[in-house]
C-alpha atoms as a PDB file:
ATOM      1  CA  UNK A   1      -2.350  40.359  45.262  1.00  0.00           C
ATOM      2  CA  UNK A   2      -3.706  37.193  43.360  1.00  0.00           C
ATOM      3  CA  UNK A   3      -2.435  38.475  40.315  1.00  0.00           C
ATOM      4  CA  UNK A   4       1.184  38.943  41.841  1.00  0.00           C
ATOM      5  CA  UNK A   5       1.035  35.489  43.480  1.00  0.00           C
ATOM      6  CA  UNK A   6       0.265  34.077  40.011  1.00  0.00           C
ATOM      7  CA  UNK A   7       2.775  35.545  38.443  1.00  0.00           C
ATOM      8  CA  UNK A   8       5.250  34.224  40.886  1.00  0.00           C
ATOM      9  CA  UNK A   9       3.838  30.854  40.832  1.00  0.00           C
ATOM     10  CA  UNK A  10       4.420  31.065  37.366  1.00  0.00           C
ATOM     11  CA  UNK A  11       7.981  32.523  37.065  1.00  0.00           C
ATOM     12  CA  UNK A  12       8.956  29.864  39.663  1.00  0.00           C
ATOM     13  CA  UNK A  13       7.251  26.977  37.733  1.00  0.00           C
ATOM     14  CA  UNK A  14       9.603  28.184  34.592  1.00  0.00           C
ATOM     15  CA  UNK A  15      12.863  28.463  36.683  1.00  0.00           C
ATOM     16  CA  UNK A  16      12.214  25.207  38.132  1.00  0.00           C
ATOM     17  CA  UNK A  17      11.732  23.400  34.698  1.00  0.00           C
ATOM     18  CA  UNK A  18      15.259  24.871  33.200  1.00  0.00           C
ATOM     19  CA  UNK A  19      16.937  23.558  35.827  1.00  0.00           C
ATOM     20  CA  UNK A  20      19.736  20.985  35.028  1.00  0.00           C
ATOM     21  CA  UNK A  21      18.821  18.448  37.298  1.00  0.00           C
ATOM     22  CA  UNK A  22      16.424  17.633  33.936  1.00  0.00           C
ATOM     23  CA  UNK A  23      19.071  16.904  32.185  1.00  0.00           C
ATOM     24  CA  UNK A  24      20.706  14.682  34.902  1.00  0.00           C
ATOM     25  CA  UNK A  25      20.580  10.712  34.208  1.00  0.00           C
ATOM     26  CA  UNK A  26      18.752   8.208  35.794  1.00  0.00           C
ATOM     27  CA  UNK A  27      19.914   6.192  38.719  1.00  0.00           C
ATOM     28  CA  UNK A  28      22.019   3.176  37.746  1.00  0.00           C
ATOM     29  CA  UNK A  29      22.353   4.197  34.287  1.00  0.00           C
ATOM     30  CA  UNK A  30      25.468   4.156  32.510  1.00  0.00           C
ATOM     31  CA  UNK A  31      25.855   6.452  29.903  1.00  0.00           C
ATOM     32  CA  UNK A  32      23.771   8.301  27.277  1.00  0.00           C
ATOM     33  CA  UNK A  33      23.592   9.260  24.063  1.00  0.00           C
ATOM     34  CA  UNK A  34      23.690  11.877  21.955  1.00  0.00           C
ATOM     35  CA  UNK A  35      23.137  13.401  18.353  1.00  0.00           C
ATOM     36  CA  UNK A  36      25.839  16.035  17.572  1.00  0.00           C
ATOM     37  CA  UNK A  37      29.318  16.828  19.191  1.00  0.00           C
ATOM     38  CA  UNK A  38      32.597  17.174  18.309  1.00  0.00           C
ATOM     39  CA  UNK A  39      33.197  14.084  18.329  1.00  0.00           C
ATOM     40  CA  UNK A  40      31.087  12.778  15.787  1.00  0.00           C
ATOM     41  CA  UNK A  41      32.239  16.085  13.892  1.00  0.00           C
ATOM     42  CA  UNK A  42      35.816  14.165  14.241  1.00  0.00           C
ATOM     43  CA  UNK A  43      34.464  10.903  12.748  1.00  0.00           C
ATOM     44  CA  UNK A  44      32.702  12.784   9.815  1.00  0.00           C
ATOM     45  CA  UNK A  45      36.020  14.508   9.463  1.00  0.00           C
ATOM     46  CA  UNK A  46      37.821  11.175   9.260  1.00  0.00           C
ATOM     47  CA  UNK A  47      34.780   9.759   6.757  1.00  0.00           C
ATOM     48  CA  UNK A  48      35.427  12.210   4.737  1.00  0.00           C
ATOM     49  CA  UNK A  49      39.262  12.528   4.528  1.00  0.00           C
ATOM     50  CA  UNK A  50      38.634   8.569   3.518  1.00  0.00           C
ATOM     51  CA  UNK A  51      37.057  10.006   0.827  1.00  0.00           C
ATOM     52  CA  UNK A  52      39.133  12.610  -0.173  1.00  0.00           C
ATOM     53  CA  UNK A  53      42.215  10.521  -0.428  1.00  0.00           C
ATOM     54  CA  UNK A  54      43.520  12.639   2.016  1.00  0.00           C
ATOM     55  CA  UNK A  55      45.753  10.761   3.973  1.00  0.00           C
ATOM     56  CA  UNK A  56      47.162  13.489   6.277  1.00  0.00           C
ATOM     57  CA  UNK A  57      43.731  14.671   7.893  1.00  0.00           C
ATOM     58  CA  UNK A  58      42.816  11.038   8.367  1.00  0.00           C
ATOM     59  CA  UNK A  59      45.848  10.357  10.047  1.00  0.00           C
ATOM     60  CA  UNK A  60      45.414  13.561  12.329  1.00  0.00           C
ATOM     61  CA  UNK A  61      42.100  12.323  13.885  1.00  0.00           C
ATOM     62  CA  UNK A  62      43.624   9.440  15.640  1.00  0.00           C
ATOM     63  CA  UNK A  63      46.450   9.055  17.813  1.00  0.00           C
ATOM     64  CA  UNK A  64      49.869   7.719  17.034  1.00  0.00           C
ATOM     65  CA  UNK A  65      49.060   4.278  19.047  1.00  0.00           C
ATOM     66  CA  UNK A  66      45.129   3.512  17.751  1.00  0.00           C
ATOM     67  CA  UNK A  67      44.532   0.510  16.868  1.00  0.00           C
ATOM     68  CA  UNK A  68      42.214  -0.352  14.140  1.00  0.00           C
ATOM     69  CA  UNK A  69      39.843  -3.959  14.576  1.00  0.00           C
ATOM     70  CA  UNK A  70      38.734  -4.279  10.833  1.00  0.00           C
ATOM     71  CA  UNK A  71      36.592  -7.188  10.566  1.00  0.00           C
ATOM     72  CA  UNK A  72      38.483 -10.328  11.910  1.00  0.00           C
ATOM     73  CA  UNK A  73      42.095  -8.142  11.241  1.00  0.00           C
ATOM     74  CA  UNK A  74      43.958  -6.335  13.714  1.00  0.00           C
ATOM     75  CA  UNK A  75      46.183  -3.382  12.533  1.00  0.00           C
ATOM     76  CA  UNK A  76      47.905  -0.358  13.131  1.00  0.00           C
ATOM     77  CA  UNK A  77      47.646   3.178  12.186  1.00  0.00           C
ATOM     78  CA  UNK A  78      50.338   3.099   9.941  1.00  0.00           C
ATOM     79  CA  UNK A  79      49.059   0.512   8.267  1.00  0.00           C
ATOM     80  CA  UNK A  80      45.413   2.010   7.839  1.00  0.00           C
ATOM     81  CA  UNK A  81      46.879   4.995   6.576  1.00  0.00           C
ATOM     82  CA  UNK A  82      49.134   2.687   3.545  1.00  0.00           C
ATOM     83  CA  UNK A  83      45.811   2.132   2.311  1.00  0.00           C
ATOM     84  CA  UNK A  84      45.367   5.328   0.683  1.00  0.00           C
ATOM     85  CA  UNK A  85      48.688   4.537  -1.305  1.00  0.00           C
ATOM     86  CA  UNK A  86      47.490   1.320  -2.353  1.00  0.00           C
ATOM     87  CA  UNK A  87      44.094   2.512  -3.235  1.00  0.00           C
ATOM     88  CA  UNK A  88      45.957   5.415  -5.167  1.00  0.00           C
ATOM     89  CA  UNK A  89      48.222   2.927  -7.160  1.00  0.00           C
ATOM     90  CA  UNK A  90      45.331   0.601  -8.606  1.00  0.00           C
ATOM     91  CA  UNK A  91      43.302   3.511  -9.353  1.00  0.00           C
ATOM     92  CA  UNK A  92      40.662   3.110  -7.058  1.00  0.00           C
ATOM     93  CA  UNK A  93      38.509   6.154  -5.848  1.00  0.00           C
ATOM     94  CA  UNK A  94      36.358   5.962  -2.796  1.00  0.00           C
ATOM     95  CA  UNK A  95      33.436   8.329  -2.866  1.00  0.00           C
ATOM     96  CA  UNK A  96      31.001   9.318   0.360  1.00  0.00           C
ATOM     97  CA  UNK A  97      27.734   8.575  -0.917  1.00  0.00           C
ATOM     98  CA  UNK A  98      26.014   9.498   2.908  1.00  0.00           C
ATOM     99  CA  UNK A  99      26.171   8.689   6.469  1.00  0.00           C
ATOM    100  CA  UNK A 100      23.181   7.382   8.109  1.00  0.00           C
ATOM    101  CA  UNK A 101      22.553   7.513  11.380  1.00  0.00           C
ATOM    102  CA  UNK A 102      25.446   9.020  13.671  1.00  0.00           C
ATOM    103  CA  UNK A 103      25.671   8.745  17.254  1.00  0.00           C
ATOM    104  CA  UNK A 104      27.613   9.250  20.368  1.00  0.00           C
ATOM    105  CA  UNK A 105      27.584   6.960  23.556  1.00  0.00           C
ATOM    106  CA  UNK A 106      29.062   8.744  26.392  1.00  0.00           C
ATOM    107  CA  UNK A 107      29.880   6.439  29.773  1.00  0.00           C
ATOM    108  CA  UNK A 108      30.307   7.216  32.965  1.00  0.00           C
ATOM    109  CA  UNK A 109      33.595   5.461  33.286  1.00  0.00           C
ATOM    110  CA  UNK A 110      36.635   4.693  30.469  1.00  0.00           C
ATOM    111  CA  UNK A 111      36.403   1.268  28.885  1.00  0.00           C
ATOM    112  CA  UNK A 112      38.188   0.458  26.056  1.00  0.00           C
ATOM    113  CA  UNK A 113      41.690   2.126  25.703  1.00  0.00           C
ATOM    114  CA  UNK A 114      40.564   4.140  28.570  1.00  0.00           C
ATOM    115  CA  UNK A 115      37.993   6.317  26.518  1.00  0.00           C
ATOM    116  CA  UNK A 116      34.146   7.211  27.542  1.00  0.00           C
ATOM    117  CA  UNK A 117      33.114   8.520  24.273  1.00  0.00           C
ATOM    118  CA  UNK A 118      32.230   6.058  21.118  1.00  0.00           C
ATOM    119  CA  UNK A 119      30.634   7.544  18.089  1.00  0.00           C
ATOM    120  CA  UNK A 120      28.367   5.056  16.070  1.00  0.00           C
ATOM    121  CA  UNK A 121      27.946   5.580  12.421  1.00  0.00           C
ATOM    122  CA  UNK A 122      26.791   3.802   9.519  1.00  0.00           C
ATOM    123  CA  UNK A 123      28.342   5.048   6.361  1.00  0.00           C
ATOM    124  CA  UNK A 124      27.874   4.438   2.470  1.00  0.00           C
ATOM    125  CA  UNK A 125      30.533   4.675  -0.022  1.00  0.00           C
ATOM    126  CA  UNK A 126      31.327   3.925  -3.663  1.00  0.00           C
ATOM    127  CA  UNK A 127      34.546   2.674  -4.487  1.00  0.00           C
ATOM    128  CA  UNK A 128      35.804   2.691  -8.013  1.00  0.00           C
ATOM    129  CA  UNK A 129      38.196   1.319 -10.408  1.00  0.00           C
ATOM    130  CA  UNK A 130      38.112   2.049 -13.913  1.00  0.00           C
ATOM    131  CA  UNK A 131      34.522   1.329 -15.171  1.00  0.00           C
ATOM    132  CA  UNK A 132      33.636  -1.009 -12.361  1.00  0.00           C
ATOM    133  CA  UNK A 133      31.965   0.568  -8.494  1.00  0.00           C
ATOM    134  CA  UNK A 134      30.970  -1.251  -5.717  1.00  0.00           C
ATOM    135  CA  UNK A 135      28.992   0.303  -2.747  1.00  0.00           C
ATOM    136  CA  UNK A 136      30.174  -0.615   0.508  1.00  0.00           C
ATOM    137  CA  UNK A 137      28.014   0.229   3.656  1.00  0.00           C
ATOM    138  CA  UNK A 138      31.002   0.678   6.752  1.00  0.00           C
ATOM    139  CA  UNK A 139      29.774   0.305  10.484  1.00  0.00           C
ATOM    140  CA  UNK A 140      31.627   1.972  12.505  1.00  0.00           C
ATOM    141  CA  UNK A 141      32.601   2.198  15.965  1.00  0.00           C
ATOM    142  CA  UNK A 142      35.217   4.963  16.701  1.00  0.00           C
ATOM    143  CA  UNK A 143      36.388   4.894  20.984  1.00  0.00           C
ATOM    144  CA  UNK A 144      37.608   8.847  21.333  1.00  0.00           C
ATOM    145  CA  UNK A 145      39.991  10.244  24.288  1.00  0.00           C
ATOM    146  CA  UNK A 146      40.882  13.557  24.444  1.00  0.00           C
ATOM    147  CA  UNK A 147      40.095  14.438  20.993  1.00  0.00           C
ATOM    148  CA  UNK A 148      41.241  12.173  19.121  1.00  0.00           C
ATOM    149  CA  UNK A 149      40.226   8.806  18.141  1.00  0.00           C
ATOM    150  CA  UNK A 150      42.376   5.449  19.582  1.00  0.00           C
ATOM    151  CA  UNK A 151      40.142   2.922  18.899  1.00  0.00           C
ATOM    152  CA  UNK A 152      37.996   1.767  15.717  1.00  0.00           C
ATOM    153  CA  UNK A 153      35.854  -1.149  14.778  1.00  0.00           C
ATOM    154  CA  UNK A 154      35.138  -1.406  11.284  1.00  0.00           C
ATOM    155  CA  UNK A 155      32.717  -3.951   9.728  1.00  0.00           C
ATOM    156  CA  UNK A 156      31.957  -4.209   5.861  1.00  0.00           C
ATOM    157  CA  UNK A 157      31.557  -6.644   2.974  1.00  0.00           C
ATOM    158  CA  UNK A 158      34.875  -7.608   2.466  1.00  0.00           C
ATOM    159  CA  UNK A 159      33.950  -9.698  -0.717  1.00  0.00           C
ATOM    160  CA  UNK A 160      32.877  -6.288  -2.532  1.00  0.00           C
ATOM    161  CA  UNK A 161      35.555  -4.614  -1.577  1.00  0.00           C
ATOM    162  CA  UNK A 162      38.044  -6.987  -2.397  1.00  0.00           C
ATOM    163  CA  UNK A 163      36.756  -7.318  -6.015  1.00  0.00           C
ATOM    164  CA  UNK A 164      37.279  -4.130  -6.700  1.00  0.00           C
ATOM    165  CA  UNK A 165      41.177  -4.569  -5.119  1.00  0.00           C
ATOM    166  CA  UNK A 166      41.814  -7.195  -7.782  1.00  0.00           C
END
């Protein structure tokens, strides 16, 4: 009888821990974060269209209306995506050396362009032109809403990158 009240004790003990209150957040908190989703699958997908040249599976991870804060400029998705032709005519390449460390904040409630999601990456790349590279590390913040991605903050050296534009 010992025996079977152990092994109860026990089987109870393991249901107990696998239950999802584990998983549920603490009081007051806000959001939390995690390591892999699809949404950070989405902003590697973008990272690497970027680096492909590949303008039309950039374009199809964001919506028509995002709106793109890079550094002090504010612009449009149309006019993100005319960088790839610009880029193309001076004979610049842009190469995806790695992407550091990759996150995603979810929140309890929509902020920015009403999303809850915002993936976090840090990204190298090597742009070049000719003979001449530069490596550019990109921060990025990408706000994502049902799938696709509507709001980015981008922050880089513009000084390499615009010697390499010249």
């Amino acid at each position: 009888m010992k025996k079977l009240m152990l092994i109860a004790c026990v089987i109870a003990g393991g249901m107990m821990s696998c239950s999802k209150q584990e998983s549920a957040m603490p009081e007051g908190a806000v959001g939390y974060v995690i390591n892999k989703s699809e949404n950070i699958e989405l902003t590697k997908k973008s990272m690497q269209a970027l680096s492909d040249g590949d303008s039309a599976t950039y374009r199809a991870t964001y919506s028509e209306d995002a709106i793109f804060y890079d550094n002090a400029d504010t612009i449009t998705l149309d006019q993100n995506v005319a960088m790839f032709a610009n880029m193309k005519a001076k004979g610049i390449t842009m190469k995806l050396d790695k992407i550091g460390e990759i996150t995603e904040t979810i929140y309890n409630k929509p902020g920015y362009f009403d999303a809850d999601h915002f993936v976090y990456a840090y990204a190298w790349f090597t742009m070049t032109r000719g003979d001449k590279s530069v490596k550019v590390i990109i921060h990025s913040v990408d706000g994502i809403k049902d799938g696709k991605q509507v709001v980015e903050w981008l922050r880089y050296d513009t000084k390499k990158v615009s010697e390499i534009m010249q």
